[in-house]
PDB file of N, CA and C in Angstrom:
ATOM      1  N   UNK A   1       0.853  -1.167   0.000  1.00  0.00           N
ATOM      2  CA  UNK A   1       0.000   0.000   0.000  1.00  0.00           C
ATOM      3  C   UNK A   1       0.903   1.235   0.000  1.00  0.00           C
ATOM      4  N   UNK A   2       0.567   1.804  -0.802  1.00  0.00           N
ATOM      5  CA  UNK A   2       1.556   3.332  -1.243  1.00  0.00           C
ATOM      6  C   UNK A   2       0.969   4.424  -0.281  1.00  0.00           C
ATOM      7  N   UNK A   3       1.526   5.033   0.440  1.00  0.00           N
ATOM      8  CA  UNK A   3       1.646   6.372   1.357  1.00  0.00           C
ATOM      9  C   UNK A   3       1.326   7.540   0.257  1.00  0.00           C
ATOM     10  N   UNK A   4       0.717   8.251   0.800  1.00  0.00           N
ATOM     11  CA  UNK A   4       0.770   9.668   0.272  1.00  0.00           C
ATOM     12  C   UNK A   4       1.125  10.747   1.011  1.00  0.00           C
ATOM     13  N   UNK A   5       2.094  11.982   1.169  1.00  0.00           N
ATOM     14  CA  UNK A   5       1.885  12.268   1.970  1.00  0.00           C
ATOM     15  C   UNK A   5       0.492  13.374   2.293  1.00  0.00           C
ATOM     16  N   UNK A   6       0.991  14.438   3.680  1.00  0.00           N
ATOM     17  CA  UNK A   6      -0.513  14.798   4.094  1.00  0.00           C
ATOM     18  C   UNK A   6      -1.011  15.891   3.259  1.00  0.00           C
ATOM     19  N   UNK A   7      -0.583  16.883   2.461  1.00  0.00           N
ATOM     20  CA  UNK A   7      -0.902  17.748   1.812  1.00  0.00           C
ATOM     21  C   UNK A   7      -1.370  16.991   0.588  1.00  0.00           C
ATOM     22  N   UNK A   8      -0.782  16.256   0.293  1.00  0.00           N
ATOM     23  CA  UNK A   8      -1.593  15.309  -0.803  1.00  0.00           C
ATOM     24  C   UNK A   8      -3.340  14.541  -0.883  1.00  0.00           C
ATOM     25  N   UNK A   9      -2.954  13.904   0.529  1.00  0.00           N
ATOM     26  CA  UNK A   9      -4.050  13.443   0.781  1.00  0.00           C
ATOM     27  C   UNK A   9      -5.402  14.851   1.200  1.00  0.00           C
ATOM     28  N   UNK A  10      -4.889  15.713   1.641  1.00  0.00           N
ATOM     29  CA  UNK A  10      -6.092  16.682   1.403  1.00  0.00           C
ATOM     30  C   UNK A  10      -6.401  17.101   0.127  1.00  0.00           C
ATOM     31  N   UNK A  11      -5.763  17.268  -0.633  1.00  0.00           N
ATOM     32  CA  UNK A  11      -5.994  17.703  -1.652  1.00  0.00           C
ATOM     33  C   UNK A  11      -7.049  16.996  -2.332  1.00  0.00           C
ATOM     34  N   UNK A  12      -6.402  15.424  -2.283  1.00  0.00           N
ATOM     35  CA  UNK A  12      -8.254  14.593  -2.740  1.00  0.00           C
ATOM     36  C   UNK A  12      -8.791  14.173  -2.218  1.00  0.00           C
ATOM     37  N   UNK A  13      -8.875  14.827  -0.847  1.00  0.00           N
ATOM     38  CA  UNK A  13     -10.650  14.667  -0.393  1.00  0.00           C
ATOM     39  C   UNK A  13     -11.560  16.028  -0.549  1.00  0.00           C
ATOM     40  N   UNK A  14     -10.266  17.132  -0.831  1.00  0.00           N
ATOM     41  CA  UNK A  14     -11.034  17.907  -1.001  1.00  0.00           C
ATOM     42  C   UNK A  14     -11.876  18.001  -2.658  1.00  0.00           C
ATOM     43  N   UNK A  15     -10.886  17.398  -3.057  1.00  0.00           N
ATOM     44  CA  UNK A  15     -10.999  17.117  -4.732  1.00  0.00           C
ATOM     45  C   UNK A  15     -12.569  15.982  -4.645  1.00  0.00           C
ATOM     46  N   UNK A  16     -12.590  14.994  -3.709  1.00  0.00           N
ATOM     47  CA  UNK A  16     -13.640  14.471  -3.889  1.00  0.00           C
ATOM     48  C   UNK A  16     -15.021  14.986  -3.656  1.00  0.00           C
ATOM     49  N   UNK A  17     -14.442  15.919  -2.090  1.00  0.00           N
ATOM     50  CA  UNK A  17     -15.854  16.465  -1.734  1.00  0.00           C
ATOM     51  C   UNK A  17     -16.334  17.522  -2.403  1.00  0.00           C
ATOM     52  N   UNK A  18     -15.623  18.072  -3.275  1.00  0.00           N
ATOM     53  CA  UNK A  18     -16.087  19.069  -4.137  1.00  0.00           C
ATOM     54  C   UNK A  18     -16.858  18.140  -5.469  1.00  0.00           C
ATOM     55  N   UNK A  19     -17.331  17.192  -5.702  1.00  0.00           N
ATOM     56  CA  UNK A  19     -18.220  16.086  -6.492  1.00  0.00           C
ATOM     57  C   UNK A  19     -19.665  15.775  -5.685  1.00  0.00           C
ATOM     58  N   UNK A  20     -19.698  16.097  -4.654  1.00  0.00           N
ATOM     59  CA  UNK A  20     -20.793  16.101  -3.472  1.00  0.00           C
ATOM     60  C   UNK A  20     -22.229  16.896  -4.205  1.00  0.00           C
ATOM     61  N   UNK A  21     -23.220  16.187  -4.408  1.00  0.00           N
ATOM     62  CA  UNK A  21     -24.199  16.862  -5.355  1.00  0.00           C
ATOM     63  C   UNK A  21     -25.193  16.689  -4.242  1.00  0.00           C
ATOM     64  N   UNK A  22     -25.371  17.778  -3.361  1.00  0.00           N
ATOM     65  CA  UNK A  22     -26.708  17.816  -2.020  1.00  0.00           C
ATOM     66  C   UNK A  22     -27.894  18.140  -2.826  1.00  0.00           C
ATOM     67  N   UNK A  23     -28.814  17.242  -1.950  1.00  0.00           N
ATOM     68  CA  UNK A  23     -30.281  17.306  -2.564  1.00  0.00           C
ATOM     69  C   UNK A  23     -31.318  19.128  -2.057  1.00  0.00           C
ATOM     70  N   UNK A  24     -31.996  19.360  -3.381  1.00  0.00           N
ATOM     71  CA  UNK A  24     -32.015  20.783  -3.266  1.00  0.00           C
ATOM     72  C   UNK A  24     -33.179  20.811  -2.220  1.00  0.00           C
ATOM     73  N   UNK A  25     -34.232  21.923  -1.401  1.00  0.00           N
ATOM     74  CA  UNK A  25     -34.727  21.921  -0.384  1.00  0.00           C
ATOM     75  C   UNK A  25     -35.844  20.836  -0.654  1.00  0.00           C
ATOM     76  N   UNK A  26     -36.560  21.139  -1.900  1.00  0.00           N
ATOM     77  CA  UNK A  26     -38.101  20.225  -2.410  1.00  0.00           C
ATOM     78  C   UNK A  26     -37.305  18.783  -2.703  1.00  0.00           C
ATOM     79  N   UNK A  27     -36.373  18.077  -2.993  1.00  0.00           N
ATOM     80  CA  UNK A  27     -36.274  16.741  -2.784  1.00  0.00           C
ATOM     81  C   UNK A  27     -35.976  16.063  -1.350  1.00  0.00           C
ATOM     82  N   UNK A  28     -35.689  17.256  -0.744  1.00  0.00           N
ATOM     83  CA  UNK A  28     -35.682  16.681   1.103  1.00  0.00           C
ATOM     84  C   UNK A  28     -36.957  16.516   1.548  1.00  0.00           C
ATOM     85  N   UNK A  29     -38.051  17.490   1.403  1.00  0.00           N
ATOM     86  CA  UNK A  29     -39.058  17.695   1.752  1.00  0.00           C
ATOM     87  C   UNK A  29     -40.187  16.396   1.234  1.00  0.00           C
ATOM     88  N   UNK A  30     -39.468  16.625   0.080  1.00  0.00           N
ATOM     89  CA  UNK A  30     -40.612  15.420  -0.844  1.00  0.00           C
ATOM     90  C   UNK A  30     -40.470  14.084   0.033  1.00  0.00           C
ATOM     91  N   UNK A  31     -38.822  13.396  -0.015  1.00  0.00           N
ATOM     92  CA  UNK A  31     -38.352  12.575   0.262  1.00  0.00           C
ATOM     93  C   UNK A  31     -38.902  11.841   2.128  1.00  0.00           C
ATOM     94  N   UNK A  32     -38.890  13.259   2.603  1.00  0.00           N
ATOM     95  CA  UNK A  32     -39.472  13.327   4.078  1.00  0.00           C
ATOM     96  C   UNK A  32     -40.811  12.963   4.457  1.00  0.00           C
ATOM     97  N   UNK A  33     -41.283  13.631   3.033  1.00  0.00           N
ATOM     98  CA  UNK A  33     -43.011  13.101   3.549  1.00  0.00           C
ATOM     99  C   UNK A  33     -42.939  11.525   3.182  1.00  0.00           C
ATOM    100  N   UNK A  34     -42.715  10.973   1.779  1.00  0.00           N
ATOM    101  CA  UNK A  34     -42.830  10.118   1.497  1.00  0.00           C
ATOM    102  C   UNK A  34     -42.577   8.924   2.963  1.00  0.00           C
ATOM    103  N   UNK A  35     -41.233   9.097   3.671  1.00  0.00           N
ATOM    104  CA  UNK A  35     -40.825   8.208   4.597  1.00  0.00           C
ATOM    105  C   UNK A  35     -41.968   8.356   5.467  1.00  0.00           C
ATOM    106  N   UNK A  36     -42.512   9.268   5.951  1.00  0.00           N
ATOM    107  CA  UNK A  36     -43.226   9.486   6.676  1.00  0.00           C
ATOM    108  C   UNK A  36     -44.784   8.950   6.465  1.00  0.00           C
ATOM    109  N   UNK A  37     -45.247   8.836   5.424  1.00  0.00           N
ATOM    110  CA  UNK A  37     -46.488   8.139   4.858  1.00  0.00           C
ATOM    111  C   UNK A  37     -46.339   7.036   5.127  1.00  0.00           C
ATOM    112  N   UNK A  38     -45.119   6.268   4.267  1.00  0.00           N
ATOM    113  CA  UNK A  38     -44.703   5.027   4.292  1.00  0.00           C
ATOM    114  C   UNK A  38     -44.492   4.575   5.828  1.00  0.00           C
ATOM    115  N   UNK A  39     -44.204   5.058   6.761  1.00  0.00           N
ATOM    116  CA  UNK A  39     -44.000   4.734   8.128  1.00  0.00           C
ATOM    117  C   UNK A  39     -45.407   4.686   8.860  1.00  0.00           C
ATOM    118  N   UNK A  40     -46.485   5.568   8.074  1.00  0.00           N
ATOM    119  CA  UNK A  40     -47.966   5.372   8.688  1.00  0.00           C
ATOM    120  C   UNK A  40     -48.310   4.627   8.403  1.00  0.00           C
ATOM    121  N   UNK A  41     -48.579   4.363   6.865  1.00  0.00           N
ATOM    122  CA  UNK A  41     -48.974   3.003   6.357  1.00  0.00           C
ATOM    123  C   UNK A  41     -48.342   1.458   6.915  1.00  0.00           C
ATOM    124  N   UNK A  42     -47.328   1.333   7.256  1.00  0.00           N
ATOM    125  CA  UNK A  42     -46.585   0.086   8.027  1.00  0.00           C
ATOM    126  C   UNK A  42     -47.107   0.334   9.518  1.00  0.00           C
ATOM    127  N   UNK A  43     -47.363   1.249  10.081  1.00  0.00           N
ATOM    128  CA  UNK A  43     -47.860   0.997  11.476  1.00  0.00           C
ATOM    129  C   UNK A  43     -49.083   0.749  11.205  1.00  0.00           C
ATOM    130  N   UNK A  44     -49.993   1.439  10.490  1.00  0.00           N
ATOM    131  CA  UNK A  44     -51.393   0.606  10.676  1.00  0.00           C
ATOM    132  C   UNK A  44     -50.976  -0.438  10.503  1.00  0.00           C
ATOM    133  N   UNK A  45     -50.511  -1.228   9.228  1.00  0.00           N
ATOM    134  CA  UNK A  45     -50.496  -2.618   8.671  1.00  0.00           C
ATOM    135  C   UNK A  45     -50.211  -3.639   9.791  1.00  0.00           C
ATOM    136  N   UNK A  46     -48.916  -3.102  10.671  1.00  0.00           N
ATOM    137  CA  UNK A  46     -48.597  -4.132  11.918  1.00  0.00           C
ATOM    138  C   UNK A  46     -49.663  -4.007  12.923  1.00  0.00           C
ATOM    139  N   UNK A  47     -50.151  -2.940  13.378  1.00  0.00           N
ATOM    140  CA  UNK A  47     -51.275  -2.845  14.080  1.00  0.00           C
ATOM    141  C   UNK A  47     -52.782  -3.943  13.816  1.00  0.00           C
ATOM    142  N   UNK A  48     -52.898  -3.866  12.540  1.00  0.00           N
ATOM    143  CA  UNK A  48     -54.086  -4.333  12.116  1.00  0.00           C
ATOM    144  C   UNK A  48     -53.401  -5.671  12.248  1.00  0.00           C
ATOM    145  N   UNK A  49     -51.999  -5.948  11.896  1.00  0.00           N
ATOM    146  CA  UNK A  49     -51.939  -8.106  11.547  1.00  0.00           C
ATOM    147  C   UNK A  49     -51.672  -8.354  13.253  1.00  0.00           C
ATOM    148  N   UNK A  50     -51.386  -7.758  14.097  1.00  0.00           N
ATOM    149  CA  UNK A  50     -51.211  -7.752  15.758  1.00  0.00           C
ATOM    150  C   UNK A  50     -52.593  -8.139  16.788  1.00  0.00           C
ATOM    151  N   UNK A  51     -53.692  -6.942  16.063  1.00  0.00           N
ATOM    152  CA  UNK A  51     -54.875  -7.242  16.263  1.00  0.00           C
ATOM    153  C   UNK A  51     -55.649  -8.715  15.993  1.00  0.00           C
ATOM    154  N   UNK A  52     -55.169  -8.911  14.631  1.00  0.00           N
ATOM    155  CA  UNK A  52     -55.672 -10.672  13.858  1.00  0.00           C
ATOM    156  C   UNK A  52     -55.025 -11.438  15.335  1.00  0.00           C
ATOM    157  N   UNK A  53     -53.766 -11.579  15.267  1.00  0.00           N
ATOM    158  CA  UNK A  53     -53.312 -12.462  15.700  1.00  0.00           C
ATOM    159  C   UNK A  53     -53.361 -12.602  16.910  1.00  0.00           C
ATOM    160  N   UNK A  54     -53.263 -11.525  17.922  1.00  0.00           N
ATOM    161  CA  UNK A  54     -54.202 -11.545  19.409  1.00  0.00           C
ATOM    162  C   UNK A  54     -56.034 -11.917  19.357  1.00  0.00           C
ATOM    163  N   UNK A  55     -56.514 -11.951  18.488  1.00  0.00           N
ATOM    164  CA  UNK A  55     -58.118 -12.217  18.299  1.00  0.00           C
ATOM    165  C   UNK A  55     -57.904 -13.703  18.195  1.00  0.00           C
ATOM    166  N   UNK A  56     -57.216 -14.329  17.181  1.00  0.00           N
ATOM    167  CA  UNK A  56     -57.167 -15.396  16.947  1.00  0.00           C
ATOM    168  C   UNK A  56     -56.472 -16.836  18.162  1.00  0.00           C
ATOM    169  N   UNK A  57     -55.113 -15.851  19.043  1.00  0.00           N
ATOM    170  CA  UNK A  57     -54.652 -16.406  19.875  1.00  0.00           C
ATOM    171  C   UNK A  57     -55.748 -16.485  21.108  1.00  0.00           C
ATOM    172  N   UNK A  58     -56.689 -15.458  21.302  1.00  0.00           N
ATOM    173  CA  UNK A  58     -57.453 -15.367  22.437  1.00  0.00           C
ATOM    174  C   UNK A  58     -58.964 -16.310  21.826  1.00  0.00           C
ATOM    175  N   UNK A  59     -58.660 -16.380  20.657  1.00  0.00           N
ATOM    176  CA  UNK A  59     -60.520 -17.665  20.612  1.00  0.00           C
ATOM    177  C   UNK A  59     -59.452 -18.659  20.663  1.00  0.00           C
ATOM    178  N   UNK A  60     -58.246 -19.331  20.179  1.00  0.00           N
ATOM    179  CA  UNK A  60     -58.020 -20.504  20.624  1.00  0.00           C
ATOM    180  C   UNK A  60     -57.804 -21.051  21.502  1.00  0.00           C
ATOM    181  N   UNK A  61     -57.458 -20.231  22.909  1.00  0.00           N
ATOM    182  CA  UNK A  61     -57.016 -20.312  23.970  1.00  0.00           C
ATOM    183  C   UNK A  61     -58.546 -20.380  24.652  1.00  0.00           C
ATOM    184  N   UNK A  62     -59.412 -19.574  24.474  1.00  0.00           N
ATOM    185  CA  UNK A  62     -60.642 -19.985  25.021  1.00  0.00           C
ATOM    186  C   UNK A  62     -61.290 -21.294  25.089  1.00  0.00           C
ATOM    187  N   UNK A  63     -60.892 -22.290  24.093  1.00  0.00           N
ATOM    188  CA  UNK A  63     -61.533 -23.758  23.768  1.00  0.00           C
ATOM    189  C   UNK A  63     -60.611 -24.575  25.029  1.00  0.00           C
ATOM    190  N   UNK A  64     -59.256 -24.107  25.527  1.00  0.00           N
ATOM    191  CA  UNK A  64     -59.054 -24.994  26.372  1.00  0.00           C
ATOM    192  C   UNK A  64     -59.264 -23.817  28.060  1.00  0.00           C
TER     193      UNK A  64
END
């Protein structure tokens, strides 16, 4: 493994981080709600299959 030295090695990270393409304000925003829908929709969904499966565990447990 080849050494570089330290003025070198800044040079390309700065060289890299200047390639850094940040998302503009409306694709954060967009991106934010979306997670956020998607995170409602999965809590009902576990909610509702939690509900099945406590209904179902509590009538079978009733027969004994």
């Amino acid at each position: 493994m080849a050494l570089t030295n330290p003025l070198q090695f800044v040079q390309q990270v700065r060289a890299e981080a200047s390639k850094i393409v940040w998302p503009t304000r409306r694709e954060v925003m967009l991106t934010s709600a979306m997670v956020f829908v998607f995170t409602t929709i999965c809590a009902i969904f576990f909610a509702i299959v939690d509900l099945g499966i406590r209904q179902g565990l509590q009538g079978i447990l009733s027969f004994f």
